[in-house]
Protein backbone atom coordinates (compact mmCIF):
# COMPACT_ATOMS: atom_id res chain seq x y z
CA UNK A 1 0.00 0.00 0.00
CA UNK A 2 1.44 3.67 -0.78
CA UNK A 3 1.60 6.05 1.71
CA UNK A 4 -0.65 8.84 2.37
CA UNK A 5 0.42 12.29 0.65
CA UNK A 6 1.33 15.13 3.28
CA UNK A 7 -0.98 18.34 2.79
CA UNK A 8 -0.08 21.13 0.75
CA UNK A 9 1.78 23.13 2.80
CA UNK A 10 0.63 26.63 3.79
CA UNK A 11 2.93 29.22 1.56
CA UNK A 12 2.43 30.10 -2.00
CA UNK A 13 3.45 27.15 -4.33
CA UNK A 14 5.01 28.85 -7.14
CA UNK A 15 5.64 26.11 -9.91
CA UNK A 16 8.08 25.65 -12.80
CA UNK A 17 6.35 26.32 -16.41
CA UNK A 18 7.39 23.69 -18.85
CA UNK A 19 5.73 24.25 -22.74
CA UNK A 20 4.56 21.32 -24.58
CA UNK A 21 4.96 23.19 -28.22
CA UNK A 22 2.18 23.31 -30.91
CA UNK A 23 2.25 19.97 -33.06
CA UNK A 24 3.16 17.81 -30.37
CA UNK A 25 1.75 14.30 -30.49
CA UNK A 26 0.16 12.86 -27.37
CA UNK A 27 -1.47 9.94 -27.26
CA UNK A 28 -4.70 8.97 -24.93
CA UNK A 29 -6.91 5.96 -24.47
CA UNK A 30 -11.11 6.53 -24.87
CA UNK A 31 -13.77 4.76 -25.37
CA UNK A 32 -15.14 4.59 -29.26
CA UNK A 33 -17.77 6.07 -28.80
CA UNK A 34 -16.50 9.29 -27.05
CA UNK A 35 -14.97 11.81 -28.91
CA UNK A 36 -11.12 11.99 -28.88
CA UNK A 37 -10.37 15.12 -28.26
CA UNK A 38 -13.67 15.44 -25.78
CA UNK A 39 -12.69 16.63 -22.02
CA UNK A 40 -14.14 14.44 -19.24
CA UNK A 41 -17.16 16.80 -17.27
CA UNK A 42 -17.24 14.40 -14.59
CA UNK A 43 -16.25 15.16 -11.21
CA UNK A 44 -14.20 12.94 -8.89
CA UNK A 45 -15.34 12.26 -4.99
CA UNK A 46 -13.86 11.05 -1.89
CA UNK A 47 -14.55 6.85 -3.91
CA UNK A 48 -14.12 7.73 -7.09
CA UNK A 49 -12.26 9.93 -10.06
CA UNK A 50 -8.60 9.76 -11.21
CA UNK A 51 -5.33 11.18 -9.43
CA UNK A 52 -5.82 15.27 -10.78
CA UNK A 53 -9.70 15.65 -11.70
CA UNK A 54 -11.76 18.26 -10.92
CA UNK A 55 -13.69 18.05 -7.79
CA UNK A 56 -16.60 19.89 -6.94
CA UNK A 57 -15.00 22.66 -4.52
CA UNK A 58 -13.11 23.02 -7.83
CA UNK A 59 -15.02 21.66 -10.62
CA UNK A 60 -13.04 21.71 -13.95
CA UNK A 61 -13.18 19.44 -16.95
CA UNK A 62 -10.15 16.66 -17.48
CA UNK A 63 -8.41 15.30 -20.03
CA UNK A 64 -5.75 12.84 -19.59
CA UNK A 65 -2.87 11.47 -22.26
CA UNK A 66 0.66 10.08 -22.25
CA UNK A 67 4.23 11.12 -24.28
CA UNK A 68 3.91 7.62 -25.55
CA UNK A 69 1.45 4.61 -26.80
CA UNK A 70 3.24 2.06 -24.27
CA UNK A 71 2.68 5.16 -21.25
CA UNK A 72 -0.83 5.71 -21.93
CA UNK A 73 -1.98 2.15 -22.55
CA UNK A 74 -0.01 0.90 -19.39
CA UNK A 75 -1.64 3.94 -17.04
CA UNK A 76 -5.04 3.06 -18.15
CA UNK A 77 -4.96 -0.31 -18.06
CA UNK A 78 -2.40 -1.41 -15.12
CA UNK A 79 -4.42 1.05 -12.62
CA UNK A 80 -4.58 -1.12 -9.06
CA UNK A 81 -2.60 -4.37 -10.47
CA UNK A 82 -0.12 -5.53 -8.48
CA UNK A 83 3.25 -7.07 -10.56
CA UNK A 84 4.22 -10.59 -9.77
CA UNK A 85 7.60 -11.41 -11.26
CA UNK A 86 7.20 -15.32 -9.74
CA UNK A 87 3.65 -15.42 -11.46
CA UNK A 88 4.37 -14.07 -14.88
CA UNK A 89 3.05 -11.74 -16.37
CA UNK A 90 -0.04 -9.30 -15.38
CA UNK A 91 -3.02 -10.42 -17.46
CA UNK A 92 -5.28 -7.53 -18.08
CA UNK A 93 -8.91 -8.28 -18.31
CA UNK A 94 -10.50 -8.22 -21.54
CA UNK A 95 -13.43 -5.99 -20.90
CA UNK A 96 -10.61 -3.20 -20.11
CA UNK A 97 -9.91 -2.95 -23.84
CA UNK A 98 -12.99 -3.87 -25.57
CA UNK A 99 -14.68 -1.52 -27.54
CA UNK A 100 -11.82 1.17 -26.61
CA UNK A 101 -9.56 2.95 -28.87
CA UNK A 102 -6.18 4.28 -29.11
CA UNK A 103 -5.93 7.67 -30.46
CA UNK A 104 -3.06 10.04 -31.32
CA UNK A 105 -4.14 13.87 -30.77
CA UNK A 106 -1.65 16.64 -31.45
CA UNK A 107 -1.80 20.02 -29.84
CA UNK A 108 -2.70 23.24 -32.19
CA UNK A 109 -1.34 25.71 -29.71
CA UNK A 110 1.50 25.84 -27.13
CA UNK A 111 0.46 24.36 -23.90
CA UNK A 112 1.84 25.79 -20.54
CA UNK A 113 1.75 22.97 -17.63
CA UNK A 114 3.34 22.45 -14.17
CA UNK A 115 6.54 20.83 -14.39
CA UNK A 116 6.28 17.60 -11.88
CA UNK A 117 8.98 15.60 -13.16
CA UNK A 118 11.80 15.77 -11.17
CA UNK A 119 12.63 15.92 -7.73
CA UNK A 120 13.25 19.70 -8.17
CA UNK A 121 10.47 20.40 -9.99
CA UNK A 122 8.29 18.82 -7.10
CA UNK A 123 10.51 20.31 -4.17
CA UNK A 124 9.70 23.77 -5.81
CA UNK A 125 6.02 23.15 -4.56
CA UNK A 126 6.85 21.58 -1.30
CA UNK A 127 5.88 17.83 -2.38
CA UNK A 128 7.41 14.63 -2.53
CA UNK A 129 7.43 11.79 -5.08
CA UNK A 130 4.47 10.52 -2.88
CA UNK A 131 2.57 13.30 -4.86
CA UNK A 132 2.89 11.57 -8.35
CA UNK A 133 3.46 7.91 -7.33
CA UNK A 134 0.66 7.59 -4.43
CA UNK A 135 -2.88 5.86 -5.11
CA UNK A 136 -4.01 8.67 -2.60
CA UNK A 137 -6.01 10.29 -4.88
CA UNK A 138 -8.05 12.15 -2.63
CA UNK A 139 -5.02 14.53 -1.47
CA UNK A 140 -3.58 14.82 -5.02
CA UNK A 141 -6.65 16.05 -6.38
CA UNK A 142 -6.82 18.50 -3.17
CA UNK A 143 -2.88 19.45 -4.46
CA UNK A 144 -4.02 19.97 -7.92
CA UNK A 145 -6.70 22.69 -7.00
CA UNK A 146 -3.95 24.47 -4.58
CA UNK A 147 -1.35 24.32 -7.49
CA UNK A 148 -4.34 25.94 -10.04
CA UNK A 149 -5.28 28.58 -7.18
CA UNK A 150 -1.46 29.74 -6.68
CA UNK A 151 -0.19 29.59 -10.64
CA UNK A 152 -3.56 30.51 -12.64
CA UNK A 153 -1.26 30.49 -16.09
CA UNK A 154 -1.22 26.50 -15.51
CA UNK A 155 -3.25 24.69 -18.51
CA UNK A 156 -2.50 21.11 -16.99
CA UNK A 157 -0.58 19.42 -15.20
CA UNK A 158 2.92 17.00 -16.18
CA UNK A 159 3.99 14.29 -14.33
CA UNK A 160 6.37 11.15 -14.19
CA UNK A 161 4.11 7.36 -15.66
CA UNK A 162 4.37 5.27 -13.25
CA UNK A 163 4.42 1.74 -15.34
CA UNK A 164 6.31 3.07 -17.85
CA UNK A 165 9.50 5.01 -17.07
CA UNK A 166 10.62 7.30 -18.39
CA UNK A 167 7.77 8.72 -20.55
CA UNK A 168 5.45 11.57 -18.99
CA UNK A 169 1.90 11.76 -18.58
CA UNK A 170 -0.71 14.85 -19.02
CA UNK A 171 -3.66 16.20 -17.93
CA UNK A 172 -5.47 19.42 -19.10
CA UNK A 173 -7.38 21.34 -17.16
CA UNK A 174 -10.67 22.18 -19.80
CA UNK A 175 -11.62 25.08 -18.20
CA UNK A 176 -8.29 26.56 -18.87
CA UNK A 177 -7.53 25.29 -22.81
CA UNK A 178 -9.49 26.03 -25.81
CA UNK A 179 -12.22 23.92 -27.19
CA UNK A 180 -9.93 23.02 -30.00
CA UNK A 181 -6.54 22.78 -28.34
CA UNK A 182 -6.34 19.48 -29.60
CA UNK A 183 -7.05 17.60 -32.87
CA UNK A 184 -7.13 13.76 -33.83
CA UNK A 185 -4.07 12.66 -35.63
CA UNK A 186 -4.85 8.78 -35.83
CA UNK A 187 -6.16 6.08 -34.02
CA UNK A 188 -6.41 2.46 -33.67
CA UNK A 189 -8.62 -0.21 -31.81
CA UNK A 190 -7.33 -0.64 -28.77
CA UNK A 191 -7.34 -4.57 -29.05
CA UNK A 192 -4.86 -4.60 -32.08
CA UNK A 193 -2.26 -3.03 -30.42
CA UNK A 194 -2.52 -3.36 -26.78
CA UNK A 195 -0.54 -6.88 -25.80
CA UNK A 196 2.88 -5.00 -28.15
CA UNK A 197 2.37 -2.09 -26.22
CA UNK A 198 2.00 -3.81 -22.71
CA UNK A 199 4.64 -6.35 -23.62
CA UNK A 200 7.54 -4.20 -22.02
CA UNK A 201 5.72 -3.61 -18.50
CA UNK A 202 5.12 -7.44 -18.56
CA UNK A 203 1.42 -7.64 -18.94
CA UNK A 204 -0.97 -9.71 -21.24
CA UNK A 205 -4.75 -9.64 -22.44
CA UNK A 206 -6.06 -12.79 -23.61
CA UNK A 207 -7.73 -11.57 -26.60
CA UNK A 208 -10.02 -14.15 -27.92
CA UNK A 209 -9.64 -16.13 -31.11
CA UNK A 210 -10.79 -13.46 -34.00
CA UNK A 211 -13.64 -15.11 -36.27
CA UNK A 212 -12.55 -15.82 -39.84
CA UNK A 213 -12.59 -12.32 -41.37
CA UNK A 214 -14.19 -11.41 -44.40
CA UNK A 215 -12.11 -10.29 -47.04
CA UNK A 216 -14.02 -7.17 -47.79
CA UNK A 217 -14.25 -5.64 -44.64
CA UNK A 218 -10.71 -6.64 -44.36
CA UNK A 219 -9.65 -4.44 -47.68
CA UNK A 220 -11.95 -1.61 -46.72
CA UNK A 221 -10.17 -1.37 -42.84
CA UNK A 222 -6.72 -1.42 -44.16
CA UNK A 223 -5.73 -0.72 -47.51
CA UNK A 224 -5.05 2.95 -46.96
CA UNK A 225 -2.78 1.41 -44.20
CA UNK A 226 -1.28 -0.30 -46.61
CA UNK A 227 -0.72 1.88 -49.06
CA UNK A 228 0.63 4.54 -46.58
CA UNK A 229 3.37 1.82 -45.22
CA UNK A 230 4.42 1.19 -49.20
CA UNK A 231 4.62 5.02 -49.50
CA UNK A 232 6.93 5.18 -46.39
CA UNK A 233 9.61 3.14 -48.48
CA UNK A 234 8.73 4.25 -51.94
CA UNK A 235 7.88 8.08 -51.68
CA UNK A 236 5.66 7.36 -54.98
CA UNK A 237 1.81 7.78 -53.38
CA UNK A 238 0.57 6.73 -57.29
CA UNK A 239 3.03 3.50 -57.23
CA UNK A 240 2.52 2.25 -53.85
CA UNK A 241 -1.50 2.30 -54.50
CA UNK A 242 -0.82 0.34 -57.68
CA UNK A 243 1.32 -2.58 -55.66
CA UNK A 244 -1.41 -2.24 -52.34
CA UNK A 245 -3.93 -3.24 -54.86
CA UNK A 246 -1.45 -6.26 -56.34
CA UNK A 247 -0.90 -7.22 -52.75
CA UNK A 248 -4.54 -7.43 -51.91
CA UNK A 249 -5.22 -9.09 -55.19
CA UNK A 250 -2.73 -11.84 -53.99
CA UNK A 251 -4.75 -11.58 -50.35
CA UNK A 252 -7.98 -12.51 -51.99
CA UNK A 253 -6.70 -15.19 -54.18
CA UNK A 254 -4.94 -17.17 -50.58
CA UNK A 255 -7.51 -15.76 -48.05
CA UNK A 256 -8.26 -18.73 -46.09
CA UNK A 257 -4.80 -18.75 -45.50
CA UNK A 258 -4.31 -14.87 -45.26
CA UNK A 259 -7.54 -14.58 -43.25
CA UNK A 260 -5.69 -17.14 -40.27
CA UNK A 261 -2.07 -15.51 -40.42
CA UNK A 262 -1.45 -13.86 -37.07
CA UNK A 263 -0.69 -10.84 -38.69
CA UNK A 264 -2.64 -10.20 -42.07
CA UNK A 265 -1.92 -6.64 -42.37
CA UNK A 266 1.81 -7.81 -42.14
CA UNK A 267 1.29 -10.16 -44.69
CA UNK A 268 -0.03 -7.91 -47.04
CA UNK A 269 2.31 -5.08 -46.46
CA UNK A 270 5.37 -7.99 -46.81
CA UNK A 271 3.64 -8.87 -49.98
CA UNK A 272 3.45 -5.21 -51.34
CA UNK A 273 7.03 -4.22 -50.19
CA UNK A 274 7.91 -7.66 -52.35
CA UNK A 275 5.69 -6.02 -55.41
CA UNK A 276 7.98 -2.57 -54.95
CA UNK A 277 11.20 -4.10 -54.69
CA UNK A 278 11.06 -5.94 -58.16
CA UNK A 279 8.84 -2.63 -59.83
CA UNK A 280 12.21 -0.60 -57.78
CA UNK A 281 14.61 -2.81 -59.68
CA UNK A 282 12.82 -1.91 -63.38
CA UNK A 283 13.43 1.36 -62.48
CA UNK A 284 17.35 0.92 -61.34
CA UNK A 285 18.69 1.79 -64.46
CA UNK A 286 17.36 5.25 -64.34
CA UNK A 287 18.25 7.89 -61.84
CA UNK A 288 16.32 8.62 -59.29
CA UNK A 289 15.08 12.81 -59.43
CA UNK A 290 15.58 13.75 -55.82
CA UNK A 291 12.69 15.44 -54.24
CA UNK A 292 12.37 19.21 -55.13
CA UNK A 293 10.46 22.35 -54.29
CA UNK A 294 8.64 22.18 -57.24
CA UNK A 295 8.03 18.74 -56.56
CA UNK A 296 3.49 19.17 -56.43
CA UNK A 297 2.77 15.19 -55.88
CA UNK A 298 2.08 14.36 -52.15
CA UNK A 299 2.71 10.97 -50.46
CA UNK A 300 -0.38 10.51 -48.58
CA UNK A 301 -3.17 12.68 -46.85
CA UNK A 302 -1.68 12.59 -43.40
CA UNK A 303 2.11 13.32 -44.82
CA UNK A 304 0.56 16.13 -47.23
CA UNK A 305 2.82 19.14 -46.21
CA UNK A 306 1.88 21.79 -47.93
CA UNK A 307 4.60 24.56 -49.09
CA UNK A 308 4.04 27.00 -46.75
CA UNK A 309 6.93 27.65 -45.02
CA UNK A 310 10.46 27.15 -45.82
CA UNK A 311 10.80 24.82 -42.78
CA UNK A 312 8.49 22.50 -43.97
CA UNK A 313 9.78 22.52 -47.59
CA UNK A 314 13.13 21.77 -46.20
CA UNK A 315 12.11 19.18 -44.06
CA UNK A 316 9.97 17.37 -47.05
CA UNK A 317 12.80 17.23 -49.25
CA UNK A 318 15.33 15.99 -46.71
CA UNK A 319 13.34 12.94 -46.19
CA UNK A 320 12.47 12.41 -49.97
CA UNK A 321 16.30 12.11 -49.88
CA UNK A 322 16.69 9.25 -47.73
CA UNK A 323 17.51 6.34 -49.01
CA UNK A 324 14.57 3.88 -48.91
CA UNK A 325 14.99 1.59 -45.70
CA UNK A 326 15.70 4.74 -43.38
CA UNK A 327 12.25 6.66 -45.05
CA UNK A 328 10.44 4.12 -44.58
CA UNK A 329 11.37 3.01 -40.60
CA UNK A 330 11.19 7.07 -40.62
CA UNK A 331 7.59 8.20 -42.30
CA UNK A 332 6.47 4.90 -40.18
CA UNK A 333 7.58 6.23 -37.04
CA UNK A 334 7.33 9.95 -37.11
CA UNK A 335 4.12 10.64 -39.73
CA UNK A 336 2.13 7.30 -38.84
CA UNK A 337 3.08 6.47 -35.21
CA UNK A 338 3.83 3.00 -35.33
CA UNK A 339 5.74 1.97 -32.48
CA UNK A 340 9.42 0.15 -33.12
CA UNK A 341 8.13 -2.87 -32.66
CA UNK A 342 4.89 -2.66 -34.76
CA UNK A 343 7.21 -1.58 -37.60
CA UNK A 344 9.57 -4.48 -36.67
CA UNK A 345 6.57 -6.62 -37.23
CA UNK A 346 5.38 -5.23 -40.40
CA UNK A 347 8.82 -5.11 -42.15
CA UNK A 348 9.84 -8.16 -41.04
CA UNK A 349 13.09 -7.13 -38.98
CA UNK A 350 14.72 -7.16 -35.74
CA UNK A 351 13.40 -3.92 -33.31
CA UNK A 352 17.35 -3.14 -33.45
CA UNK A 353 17.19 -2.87 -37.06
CA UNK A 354 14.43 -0.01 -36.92
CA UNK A 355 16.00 1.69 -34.39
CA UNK A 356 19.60 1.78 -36.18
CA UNK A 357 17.76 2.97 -38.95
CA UNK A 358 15.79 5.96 -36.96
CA UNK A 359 18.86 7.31 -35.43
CA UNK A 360 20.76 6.88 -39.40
CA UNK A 361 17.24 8.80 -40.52
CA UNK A 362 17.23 11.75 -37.89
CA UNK A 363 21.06 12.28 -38.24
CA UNK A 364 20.64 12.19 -42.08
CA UNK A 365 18.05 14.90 -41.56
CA UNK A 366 20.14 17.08 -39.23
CA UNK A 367 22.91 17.57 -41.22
CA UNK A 368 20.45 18.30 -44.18
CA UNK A 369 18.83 21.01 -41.94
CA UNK A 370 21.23 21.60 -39.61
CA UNK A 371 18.79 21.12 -36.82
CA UNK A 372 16.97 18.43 -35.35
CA UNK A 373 13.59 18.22 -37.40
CA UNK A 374 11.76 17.06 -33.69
CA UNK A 375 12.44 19.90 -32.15
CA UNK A 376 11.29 22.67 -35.18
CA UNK A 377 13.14 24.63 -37.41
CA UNK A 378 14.98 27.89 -36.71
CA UNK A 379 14.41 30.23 -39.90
């Protein structure tokens, strides 16, 4: 059992500002039918609500998220579960994933929040650890509304995730952001993704057997998936449609074995990255024309970066000049949010691999720029 948080103590607590930037990507865990970017009206009491929600001596709407997909799938699933090493590992149950969705937002403005993620940052205030680490939610909540009294510029709150170190969590105060401080980047059904993501906190859910899929439905869920992981690699949107469409022409021809592959969006995208290579080698003989300005073809609706700053022109043509393996660990990563292992999966290589390739992307890109492109350009 934790132990109890001390009270706020009596003089002002004066916090330390830390800016999460305008584009950042946050990721949070809702259910489908409530709106991604929606805050949370409800208020917590003394045997209910979350560790910073409003209350009604200070009623505010919530919203939580993590830095991460593993941070914010771990904190809303592992809540209360005790870890076993002896007993292997966790096992989540089902009904805490079913019909829930993983969603990436990004921010549209700067966001100002109370730094609570180092022991600094929390002596600054006069807490502990106990503060962010406790399952004493009554006195954190009665923190959070002393924090918002004394520092009214706070928007939210940031603070270590407990089951996954060292990634950050959020929470916004609603009554403090805009309506439309954040927008939906992508999402995914929680159940596809959650037993990767838990896999490093040593958890599990038994997801049941999936019925044999129909091949339509199947085509219609994922082949802009598809096409968008060809693009990563090829940087030719009109070619990479042509060889998803191959690929899933392939699918439907060996679908009863397709249909009971473990993964048969992997399986398709091996397929189509198969299709590429050999349409890739046709092409050897020619140069490739390195991405330019002028260049009006876009990759893909969520990579469509339109010319209007100098940054962003920069920054498209330094990864149109990758060479193909580090693009397309890169676009995977960065502009679709797979996780390294998910892109491990899909292409069909060691984790290590993805990662050797990331770092060989992002210093490729730096010394194009001469900044780091995750961090925003300088002109």
């Amino acid at each position: 059992m934790s132990l109890p948080i001390s009270p706020p103590p009596a003089r002002p607590l004066t916090a330390r500002p830390v800016e999460l930037p305008e584009g950042i990507g946050l990721y949070r865990v809702h259910h489908k039918r409530i709106s991604s970017t929606m805050f949370n009206p409800r208020l917590a009491d003394h045997f209910g609500g979350g560790r910073f929600d409003g209350t009604p001596t200070d009623p505010y709407p919530h919203l939580y998220a993590a830095q991460t997909p593993e941070a914010a799938v771990a904190h809303t699933v592992l809540k209360a579960m005790p870890f076993h090493s002896e007993s292997g590992p966790r096992l989540v149950p089902l009904a805490a994933v079913v019909n829930r969705r993983l969603t990436q937002v990004r921010t549209t403005a700067p966001v100002l929040l109370i730094d609570l993620t180092t022991a600094e940052a929390l002596h600054a205030v006069g807490a502990s650890s106990e503060l962010v680490l406790s399952e004493d939610f009554v006195r954190a909540r009665a923190w959070s509304s002393v924090l918002r009294q004394h520092n009214p510029w706070a928007q939210g709150l940031l603070w270590p995730a407990r089951f996954h170190r060292p990634d950050n969590l959020v929470v916004l105060f609603g009554d403090r952001c805009d309506g439309h401080i954040l927008t939906e980047y992508a999402n995914w059904p929680l159940e596809e993704r959650v037993n990767a993501l838990l896999k490093g906190v040593g958890a599990a859910v038994h997801l049941p057997r999936p019925p044999a899929r129909d091949f339509e439905d199947f085509f219609k869920s994922h082949f802009l998936q598809i096409c968008r992981i060809l693009n990563a690699r090829q940087n030719d949107w009109e070619l990479s449609q042509e060889a998803a469409s191959h690929a899933f022409e392939i699918a439907y021809r060996k679908w009863p074995e397709v249909s009971e592959h473990p993964n048969p969006v992997g399986w398709v995208a091996y397929t189509g990255r198969r299709i590429l290579n050999k349409a890739y080698q046709k092409l050897a003989s020619r140069p490739e024309r390195p991405l330019t300005t002028s260049d009006t073809r876009t990759p893909c609706d969520a990579f469509d970066l339109a010319s209007t700053t100098v940054d962003k022109i920069a920054l498209y043509t330094a990864i149109g000049n990758l060479t193909r393996d580090k693009r397309e660990c890169l676009v995977l990563h960065y502009v679709d949010g797979y996780p390294v292992n998910e892109i491990a999966e899909l292409l069909c290589i060691p984790p290590g691999t993805v990662k050797s390739r990331l770092s060989a992307a992002r210093k490729a890109i730096e010394e194009s720029l001469g900044y780091d492109f995750r961090e925003g350009g300088t002109r």
